[in-house]
Protein backbone atom coordinates (compact mmCIF):
# COMPACT_ATOMS: atom_id res chain seq x y z
CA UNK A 1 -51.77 150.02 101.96
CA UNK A 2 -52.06 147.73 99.11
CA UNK A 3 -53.46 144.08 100.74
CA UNK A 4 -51.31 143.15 103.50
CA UNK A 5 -48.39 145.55 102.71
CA UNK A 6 -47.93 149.23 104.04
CA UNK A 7 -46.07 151.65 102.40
CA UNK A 8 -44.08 153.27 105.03
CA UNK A 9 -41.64 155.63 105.17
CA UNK A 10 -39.11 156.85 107.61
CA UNK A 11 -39.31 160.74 109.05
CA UNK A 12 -37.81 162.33 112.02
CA UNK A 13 -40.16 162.83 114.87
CA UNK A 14 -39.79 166.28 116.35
CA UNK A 15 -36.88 169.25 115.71
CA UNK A 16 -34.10 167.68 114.37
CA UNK A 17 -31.40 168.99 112.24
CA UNK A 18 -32.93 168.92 108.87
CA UNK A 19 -36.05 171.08 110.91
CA UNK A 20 -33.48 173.88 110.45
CA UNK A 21 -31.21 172.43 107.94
CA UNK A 22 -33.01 171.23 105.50
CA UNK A 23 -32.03 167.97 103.65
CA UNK A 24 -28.97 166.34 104.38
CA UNK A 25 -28.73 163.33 102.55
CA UNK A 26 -25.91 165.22 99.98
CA UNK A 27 -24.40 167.08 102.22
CA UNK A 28 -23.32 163.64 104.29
CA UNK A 29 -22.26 161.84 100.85
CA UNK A 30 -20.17 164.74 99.91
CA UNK A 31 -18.94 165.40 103.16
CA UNK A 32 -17.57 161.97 103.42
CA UNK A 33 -14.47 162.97 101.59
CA UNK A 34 -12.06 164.37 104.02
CA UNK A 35 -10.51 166.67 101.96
CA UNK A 36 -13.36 168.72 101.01
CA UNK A 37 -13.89 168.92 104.57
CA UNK A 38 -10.86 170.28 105.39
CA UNK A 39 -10.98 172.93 102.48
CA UNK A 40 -14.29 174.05 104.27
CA UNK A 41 -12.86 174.11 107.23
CA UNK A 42 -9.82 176.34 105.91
CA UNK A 43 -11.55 178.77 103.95
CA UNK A 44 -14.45 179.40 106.19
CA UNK A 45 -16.52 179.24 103.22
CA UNK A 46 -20.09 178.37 102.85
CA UNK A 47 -21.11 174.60 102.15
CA UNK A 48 -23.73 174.75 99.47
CA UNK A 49 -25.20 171.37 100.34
CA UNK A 50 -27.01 172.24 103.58
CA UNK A 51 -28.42 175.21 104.62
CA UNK A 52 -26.95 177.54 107.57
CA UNK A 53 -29.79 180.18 108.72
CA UNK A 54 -26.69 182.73 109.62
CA UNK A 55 -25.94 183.06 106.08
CA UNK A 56 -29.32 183.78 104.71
CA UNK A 57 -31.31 186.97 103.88
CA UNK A 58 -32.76 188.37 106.73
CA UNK A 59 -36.47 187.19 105.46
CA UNK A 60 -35.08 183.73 104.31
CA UNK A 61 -33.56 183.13 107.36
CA UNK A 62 -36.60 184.23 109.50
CA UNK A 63 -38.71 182.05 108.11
CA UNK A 64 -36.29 178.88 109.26
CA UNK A 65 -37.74 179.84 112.70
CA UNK A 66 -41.36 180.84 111.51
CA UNK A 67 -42.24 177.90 109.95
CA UNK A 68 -43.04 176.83 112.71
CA UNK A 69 -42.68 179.47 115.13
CA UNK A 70 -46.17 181.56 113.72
CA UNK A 71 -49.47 181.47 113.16
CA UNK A 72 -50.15 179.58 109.84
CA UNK A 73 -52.81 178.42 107.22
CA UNK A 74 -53.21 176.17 104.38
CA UNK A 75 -53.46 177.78 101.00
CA UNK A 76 -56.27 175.41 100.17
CA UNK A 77 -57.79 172.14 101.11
CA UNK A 78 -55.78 170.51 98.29
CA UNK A 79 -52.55 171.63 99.89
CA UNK A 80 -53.68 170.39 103.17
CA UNK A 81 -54.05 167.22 102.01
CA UNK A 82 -50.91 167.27 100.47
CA UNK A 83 -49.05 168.05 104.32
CA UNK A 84 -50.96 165.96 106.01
CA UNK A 85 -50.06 163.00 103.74
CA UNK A 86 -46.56 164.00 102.99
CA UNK A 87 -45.26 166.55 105.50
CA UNK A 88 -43.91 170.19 104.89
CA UNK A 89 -43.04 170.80 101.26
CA UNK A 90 -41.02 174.07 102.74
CA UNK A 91 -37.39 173.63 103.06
CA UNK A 92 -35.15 176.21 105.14
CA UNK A 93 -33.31 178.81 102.83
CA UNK A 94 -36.67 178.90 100.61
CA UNK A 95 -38.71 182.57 101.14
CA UNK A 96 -42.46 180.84 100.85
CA UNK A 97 -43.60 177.85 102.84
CA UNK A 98 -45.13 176.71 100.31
CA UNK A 99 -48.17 175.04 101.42
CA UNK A 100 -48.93 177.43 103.24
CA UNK A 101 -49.40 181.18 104.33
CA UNK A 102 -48.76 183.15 107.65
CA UNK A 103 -51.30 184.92 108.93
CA UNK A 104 -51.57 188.41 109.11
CA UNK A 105 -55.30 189.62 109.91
CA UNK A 106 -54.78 193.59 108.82
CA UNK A 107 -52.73 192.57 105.75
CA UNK A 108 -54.57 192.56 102.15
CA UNK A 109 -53.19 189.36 101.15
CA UNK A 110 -54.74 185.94 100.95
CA UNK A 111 -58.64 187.49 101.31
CA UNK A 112 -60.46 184.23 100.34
CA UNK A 113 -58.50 181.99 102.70
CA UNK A 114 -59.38 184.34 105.01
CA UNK A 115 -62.85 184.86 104.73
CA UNK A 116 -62.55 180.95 104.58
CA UNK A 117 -61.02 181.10 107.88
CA UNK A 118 -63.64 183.18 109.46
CA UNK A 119 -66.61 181.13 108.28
CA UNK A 120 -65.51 178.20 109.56
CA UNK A 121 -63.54 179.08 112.61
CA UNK A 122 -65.18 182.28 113.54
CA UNK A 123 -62.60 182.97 116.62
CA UNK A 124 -59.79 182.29 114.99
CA UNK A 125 -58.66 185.73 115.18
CA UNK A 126 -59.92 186.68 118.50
CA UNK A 127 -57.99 183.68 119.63
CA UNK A 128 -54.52 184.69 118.62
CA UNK A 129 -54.55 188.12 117.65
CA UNK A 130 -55.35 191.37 119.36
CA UNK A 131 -57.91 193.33 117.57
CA UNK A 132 -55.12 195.84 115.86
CA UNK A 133 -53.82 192.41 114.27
CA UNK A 134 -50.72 192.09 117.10
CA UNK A 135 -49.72 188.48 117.83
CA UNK A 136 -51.31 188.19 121.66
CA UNK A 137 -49.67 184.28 122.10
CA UNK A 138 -46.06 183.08 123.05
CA UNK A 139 -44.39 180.83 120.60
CA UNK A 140 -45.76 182.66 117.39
CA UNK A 141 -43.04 185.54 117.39
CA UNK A 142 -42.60 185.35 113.42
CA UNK A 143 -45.91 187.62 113.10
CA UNK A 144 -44.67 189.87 114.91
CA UNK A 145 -41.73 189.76 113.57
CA UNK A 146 -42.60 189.86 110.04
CA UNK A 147 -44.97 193.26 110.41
CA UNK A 148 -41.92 195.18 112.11
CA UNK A 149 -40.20 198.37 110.44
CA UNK A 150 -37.28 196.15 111.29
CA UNK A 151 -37.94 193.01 109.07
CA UNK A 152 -39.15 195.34 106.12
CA UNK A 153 -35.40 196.82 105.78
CA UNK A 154 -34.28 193.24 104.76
CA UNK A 155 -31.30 192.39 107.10
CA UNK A 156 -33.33 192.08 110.30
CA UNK A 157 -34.27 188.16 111.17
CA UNK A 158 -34.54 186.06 114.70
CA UNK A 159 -30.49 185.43 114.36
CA UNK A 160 -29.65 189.47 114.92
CA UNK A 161 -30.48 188.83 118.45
CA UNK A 162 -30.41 184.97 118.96
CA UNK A 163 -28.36 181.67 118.38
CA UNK A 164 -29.55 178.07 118.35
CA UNK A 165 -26.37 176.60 119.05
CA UNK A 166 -24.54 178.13 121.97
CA UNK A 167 -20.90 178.72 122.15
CA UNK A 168 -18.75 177.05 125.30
CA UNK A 169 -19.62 178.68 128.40
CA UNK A 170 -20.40 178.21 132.19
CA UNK A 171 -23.54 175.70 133.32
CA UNK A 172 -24.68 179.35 134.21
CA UNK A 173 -24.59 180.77 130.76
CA UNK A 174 -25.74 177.49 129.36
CA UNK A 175 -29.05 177.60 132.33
CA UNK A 176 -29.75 181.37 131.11
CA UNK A 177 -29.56 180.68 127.31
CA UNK A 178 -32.07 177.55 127.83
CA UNK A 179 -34.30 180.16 129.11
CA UNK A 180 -34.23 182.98 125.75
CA UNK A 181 -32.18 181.76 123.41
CA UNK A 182 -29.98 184.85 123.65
CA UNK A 183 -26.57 185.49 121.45
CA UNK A 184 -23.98 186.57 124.12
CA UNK A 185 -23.77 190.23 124.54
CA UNK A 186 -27.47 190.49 123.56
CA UNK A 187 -29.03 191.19 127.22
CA UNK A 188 -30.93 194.13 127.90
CA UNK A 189 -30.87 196.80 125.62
CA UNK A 190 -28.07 195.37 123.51
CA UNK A 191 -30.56 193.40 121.10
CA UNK A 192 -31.87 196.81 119.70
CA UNK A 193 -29.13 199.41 120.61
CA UNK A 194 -27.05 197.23 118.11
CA UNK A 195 -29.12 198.69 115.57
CA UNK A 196 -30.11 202.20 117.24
CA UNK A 197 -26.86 203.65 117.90
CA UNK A 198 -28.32 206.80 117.90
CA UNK A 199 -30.45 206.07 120.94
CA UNK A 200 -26.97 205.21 123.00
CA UNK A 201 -25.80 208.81 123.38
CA UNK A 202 -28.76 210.26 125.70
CA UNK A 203 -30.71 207.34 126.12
CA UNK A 204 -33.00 209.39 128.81
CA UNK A 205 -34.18 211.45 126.49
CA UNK A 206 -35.66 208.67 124.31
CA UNK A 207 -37.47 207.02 127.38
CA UNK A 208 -37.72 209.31 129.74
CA UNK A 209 -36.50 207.31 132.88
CA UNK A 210 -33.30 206.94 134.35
CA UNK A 211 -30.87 204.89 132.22
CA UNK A 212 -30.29 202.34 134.79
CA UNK A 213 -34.44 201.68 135.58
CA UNK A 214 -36.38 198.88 134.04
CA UNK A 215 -38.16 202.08 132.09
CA UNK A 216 -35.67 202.59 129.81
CA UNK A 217 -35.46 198.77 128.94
CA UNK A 218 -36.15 197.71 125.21
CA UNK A 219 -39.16 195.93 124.80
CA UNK A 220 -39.29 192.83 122.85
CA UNK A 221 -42.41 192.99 121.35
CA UNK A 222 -41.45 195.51 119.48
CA UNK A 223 -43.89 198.40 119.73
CA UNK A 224 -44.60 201.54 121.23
CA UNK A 225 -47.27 201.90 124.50
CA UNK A 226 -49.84 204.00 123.65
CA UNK A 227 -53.16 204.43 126.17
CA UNK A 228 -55.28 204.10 122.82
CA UNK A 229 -54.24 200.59 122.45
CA UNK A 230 -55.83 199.67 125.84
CA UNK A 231 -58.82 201.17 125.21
CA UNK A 232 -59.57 200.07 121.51
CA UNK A 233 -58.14 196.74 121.76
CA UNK A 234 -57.80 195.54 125.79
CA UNK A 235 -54.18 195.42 124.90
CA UNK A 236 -52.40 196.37 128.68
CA UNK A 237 -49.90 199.15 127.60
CA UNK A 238 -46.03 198.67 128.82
CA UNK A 239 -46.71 202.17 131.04
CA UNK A 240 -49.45 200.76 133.14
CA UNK A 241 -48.48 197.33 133.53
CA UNK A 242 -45.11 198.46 135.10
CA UNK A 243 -46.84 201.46 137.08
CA UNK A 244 -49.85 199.14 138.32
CA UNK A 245 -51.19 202.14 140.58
CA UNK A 246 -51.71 204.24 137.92
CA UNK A 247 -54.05 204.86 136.02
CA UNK A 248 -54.81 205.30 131.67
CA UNK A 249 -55.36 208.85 132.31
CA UNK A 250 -51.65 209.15 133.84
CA UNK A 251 -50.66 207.37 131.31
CA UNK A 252 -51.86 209.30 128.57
CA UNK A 253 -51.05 212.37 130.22
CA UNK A 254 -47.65 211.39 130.16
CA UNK A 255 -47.51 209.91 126.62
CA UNK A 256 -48.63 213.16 125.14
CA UNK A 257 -46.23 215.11 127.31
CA UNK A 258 -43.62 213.12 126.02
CA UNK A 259 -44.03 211.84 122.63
CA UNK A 260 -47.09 214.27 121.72
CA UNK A 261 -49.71 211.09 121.32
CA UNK A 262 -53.41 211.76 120.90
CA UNK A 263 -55.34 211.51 123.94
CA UNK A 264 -58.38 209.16 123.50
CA UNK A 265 -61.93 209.10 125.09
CA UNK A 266 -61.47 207.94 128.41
CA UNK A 267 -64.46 206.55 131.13
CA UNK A 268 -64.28 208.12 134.53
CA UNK A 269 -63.36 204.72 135.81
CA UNK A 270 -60.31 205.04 133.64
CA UNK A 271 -59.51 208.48 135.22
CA UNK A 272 -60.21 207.49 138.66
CA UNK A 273 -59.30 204.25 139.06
CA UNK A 274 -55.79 202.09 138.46
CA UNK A 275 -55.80 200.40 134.88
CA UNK A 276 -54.14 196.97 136.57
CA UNK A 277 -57.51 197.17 138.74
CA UNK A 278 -59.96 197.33 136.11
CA UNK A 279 -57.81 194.31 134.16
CA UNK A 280 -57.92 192.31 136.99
CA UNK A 281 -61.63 193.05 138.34
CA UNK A 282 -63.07 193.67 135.33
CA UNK A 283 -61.59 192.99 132.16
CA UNK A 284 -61.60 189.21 130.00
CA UNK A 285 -59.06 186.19 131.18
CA UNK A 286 -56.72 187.11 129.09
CA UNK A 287 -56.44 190.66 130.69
CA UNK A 288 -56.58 189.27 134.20
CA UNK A 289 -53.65 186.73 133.60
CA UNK A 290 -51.64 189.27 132.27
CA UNK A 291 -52.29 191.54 134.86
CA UNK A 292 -51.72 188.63 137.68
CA UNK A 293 -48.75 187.97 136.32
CA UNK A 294 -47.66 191.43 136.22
CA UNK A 295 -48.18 191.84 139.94
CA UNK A 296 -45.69 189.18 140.69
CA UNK A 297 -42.94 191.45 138.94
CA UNK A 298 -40.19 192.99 140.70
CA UNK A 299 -39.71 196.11 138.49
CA UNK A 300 -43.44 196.62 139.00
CA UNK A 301 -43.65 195.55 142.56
CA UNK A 302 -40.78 198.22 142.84
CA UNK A 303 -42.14 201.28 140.56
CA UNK A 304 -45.87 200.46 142.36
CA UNK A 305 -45.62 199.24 145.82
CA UNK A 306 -46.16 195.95 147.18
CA UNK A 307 -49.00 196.60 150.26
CA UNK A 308 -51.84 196.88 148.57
CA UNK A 309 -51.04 193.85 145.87
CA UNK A 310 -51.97 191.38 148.23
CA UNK A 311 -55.91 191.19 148.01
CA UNK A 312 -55.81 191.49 144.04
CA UNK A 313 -53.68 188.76 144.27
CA UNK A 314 -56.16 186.80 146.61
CA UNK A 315 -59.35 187.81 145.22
CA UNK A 316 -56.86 186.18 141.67
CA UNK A 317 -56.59 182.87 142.76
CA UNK A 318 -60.35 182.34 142.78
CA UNK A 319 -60.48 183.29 139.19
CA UNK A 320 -62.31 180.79 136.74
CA UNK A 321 -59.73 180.39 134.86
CA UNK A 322 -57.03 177.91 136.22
CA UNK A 323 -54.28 179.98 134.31
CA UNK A 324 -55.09 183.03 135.75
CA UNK A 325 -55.38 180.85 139.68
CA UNK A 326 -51.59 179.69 138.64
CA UNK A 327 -50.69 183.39 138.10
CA UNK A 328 -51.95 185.11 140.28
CA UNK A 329 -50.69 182.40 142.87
CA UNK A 330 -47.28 182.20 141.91
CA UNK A 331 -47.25 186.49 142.09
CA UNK A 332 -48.58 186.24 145.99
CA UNK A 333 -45.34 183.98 146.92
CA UNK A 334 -43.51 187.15 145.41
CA UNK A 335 -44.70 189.22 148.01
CA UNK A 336 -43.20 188.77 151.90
CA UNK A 337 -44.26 186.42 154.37
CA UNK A 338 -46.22 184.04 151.15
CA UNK A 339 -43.10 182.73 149.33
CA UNK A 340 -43.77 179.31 150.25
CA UNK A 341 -47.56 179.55 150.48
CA UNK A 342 -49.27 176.35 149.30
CA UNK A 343 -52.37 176.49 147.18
CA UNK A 344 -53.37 173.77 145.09
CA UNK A 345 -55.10 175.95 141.96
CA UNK A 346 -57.08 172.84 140.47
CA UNK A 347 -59.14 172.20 143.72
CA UNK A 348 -62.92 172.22 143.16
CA UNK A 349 -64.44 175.17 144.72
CA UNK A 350 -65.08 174.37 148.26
CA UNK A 351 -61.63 173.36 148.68
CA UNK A 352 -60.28 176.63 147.14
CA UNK A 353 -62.56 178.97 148.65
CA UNK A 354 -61.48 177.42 152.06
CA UNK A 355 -57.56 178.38 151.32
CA UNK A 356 -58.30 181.31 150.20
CA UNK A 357 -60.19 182.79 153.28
CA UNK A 358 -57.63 181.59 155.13
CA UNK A 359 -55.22 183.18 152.82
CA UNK A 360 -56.85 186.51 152.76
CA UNK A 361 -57.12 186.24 157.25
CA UNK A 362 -53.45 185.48 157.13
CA UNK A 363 -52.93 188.83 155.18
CA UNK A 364 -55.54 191.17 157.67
CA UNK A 365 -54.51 189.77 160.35
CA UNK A 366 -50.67 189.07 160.45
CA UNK A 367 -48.92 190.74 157.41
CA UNK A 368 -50.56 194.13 156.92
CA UNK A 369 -49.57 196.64 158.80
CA UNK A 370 -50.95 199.72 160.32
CA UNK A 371 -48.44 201.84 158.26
CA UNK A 372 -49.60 200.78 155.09
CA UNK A 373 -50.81 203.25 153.01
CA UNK A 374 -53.47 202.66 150.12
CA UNK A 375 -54.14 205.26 147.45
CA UNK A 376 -57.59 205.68 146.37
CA UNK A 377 -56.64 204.54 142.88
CA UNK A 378 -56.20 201.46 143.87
CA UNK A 379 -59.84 200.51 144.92
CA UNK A 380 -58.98 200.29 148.23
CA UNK A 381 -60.16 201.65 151.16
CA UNK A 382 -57.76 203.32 153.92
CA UNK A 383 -57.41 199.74 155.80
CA UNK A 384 -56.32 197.90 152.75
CA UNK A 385 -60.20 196.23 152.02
CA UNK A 386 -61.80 196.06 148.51
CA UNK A 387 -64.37 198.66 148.50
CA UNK A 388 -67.22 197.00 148.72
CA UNK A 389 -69.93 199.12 146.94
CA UNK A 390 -67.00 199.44 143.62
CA UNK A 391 -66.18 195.60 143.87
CA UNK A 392 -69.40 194.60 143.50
CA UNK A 393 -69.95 197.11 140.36
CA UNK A 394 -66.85 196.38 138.43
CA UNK A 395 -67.30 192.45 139.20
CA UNK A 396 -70.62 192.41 137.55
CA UNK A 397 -68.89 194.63 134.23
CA UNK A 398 -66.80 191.47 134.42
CA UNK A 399 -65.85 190.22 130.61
CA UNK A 400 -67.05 186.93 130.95
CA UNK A 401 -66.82 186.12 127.20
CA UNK A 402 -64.74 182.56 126.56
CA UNK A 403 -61.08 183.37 126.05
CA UNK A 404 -59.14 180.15 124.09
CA UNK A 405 -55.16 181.36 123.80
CA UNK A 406 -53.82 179.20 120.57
CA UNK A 407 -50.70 178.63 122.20
C-alpha cells in the first residue's frame, strides 16, 4: 500500500482450473478463433497452450496432484516469503515446484532444510510420517507415491488409476466416483493388475487366499505387510488388521511360510494375545483409531467374528481422543442390534460415562448370547468380560504420548 491506495490483484480462491491447468490467459485468446478449434477438435491433437495432466510424463503429471496433495517445505525462508506474497511459482507440466520441496524423511536430499525442520518443529516427522518414513495421513498420497517401485519406472502417475473429470454415467457412478476418484474399470484389483498381468493367471498363489476374498485384494498403499513393521514402527500390518483375533506371532508365522520373511523379536504379549487388542488397549491414538475403525469393517468383522467386538468397541468410545470416540462409535452401529445407537462423542465425561454403562448393560444383558464363544486371544474371558487383572496391566502400558495427525 502506497498512502491511501492498495495494490491488489485478482487470484482464484480455491481449485479451479488453472490449479490443474496452469495459465490460461493464451490458451482463451487463441482459442477464440473457431477454426483452430475445430482443427483441435479433428485431429485429436494436443493444445500446447494449456496443460492436460493425461499427456504428461508420469512424474510431471504426478506432481499436478502433489502439489498440493503431499507433504511439503519451503526451500528457504526467502522462498517462503516469496509464496506467501505472491502465491505458487509452480505451474502444472513443470517437474520441480519450485519453491519448494516434498518431503521425504529417509531420502538424502535437502539435509539442511531438514535439520532446519527438526529444530524448529521437532514433531514434524512423528506427525506425518511413520518411523520407516511411510506417509501415515490421508490427503498426502504423492509421498507415497513418489517412493514406489512404480513411480521410479517413469510411466506410473495418479492418472493410471484415476480421472478428475468423469465421463457420462448414472447418479450411481457419479455418487461412487465422488467418493475415490476412480477411472471406470479401475475397482478392485484392476488398478494394479493393469500393470501385473502376470499376477492374473494364479492369483492365489500370489496372496494366498481365495481369489474372490477381500485377502487377495490390492492394497492401495502400496506395500507389503510384514509383522516387523508393527513392531519397529506401530505401523498395524494389512494381516492383522483384517484377522483382528489374531495375533503378530500368527502373522509372522504365516508371512515366513509364505513369502520366507524374517521373523522378528516378539513379547509374549505379542504371542499370546490379539495384535488389534494391544492397538486398541495399549498402543498411541493413532493405533487405537485405526484399530476402531478397523473393527467396524465387514471383511474383518467377517474373517474375525463379530461377538467379542462389542466391549473393545465400548471400552473405544471413552477414549481421550474424540477421533478415536467417533470411530470406535460409528464401528459399534456396525454390529447387530446398535445400528442406530445414539452417542453424542463430544459430551464431557459424566455425560459419556453415563451412555456408555448403559451401552455396555445393553450388550451383557440383551445382545450377548450364551453361545458366544470368546478365544483367549482376545482378552476375554469365557463370558465375553475384559479380563480384569490383563485390562488393568495393558491400560497402564497405555501410549499416552500426544499424537497431532497433519491432515
Amino acid at each position: 500500500m502506497e498512502g491511501n491506495r492498495w495494490d491488489s490483484q485478482v487470484a482464484e480462491f480455491g481449485i479451479a482450473c488453472e490449479a490443474c491447468h496452469s495459465e490460461g490467459r493464451d490458451h482463451v485468446a487463441q482459442n477464440r478463433n473457431p477454426l483452430r478449434r475445430f482443427k483441435l477438435h479433428l485431429t485429436g491433437g494436443p493444445d500446447p497452450t494449456i496443460t492436460n495432466a493425461s499427456r504428461l510424463k508420469g512424474p510431471e503429471s504426478a506432481l499436478a496432484c502433489g502439489q498440493c496433495h503431499s507433504v511439503w517445505a519451503f526451500e528457504n525462508m526467502e522462498k517462503k516469503i516469496d509464496f506467501n506474497r505472491h502465491g505458487a511459482a509452480f505451474r502444472p507440466g513443470k517437474d520441480d515446484l519450485v519453491q519448494r520441496f516434498v518431503v521425504q524423511p529417509e531420502s538424502d536430499d535437502h539435509r539442511e532444510q531438514k535439520k532446519f525442520i527438526n529444530k524448529t518443529e521437532p514433531d514434524f516427522f512423528k506427525n506425518r510420517f511413520w518411523g520407516d518414513g511411510m506417509i501415515r495421513v490421508t490427503g498426502r498420497e504423492y509421498n507415497g507415491v513418489e517412493a514406489s517401485p512404480c513411480f521410479r519406472g517413469g510411466d506410473f502417475s495418479c492418472l493410471s488409476c484415476h480421472e478428475m473429470h468423469p465421463g457420462d454415467g448414472s447418479r450411481q457412478d457419479i455418487k461412487q466416483w465422488r467418493n475415490d476418484q476412480l477411472r471406470p474399470g479401475m475397482e478392485s484389483d484392476a488398478a494394479c493388475i493393469q500393470c501385473h498381468k502376470d499376477k492374473t493367471e494364479n492369483i492365489t498363489a500370489h496372496t494366498h487366499h481365495s481369489p474372490a476374498s477381500e485377502g487377495s485384494r490390492c492394497c492401495h498403499q502400496v506395500s507389503s505387510p510384514s509383522v516387523k513393521e508393527s513392531v519397529s514402527y506401530g505401523r498395524p500390518n494389512a494381516c492383522n488388521l483384517c484377522h483382528l483375533d489374531k495375533t503378530l506371532a500368527w502373522a509372522s508365522d504365516k508371512l515366513a511360510t509364505w513369502y520366507n520373511q524374517e521373523t522378528p523379536e516378539l513379547s509374549q504379549d505379542d504371542r499370546t494375545l490379539a495384535a488389534s487388542v494391544l492397538w486398541i488397549v495399549k498402543g498411541d491414538a493413532a493405533q487405537r483409531a485405526l484399530v476402531a475403525w478397523g473393527m467396524g469393517w465387514k471383511p474383518a468383522q467377517d474373517a474375525s467374528g463379530r461377538a467379542w467386538l462389542y466391549p473393545f468397541l465400548i471400552y473405544g468410545m471413552n477414549d481421550p481422543y474424540a477421533a478415536v470416540r467417533y470411530d470406535a462409535w460409528k464401528s459399534l452401529q456396525t454390529l447387530p442390534a446398535f445400528e442406530d445407537h445414539a452417542f453424542t462423542y463430544t459430551a464431557d465425561d459424566k455425560e459419556r460415562g453415563n451412555r456408555i454403562t448403559e451401552t455396555y448393560r445393553k450388550w451383557s444383558r440383551e445382545v450377548r448370547k450364551p453361545e458366544d464363544v470368546f478365544q483367549p486371544e482376545t482378552g476375554l474371558d469365557q463370558f465375553g468380560n475384559l479380563r480384569a487383572d490383563l485390562f488393568q496391566r495393558l491400560r497402564s502400558e497405555r501410549n499416552n504420548s500426544p499424537v497431532v495427525l497433519a491432515e
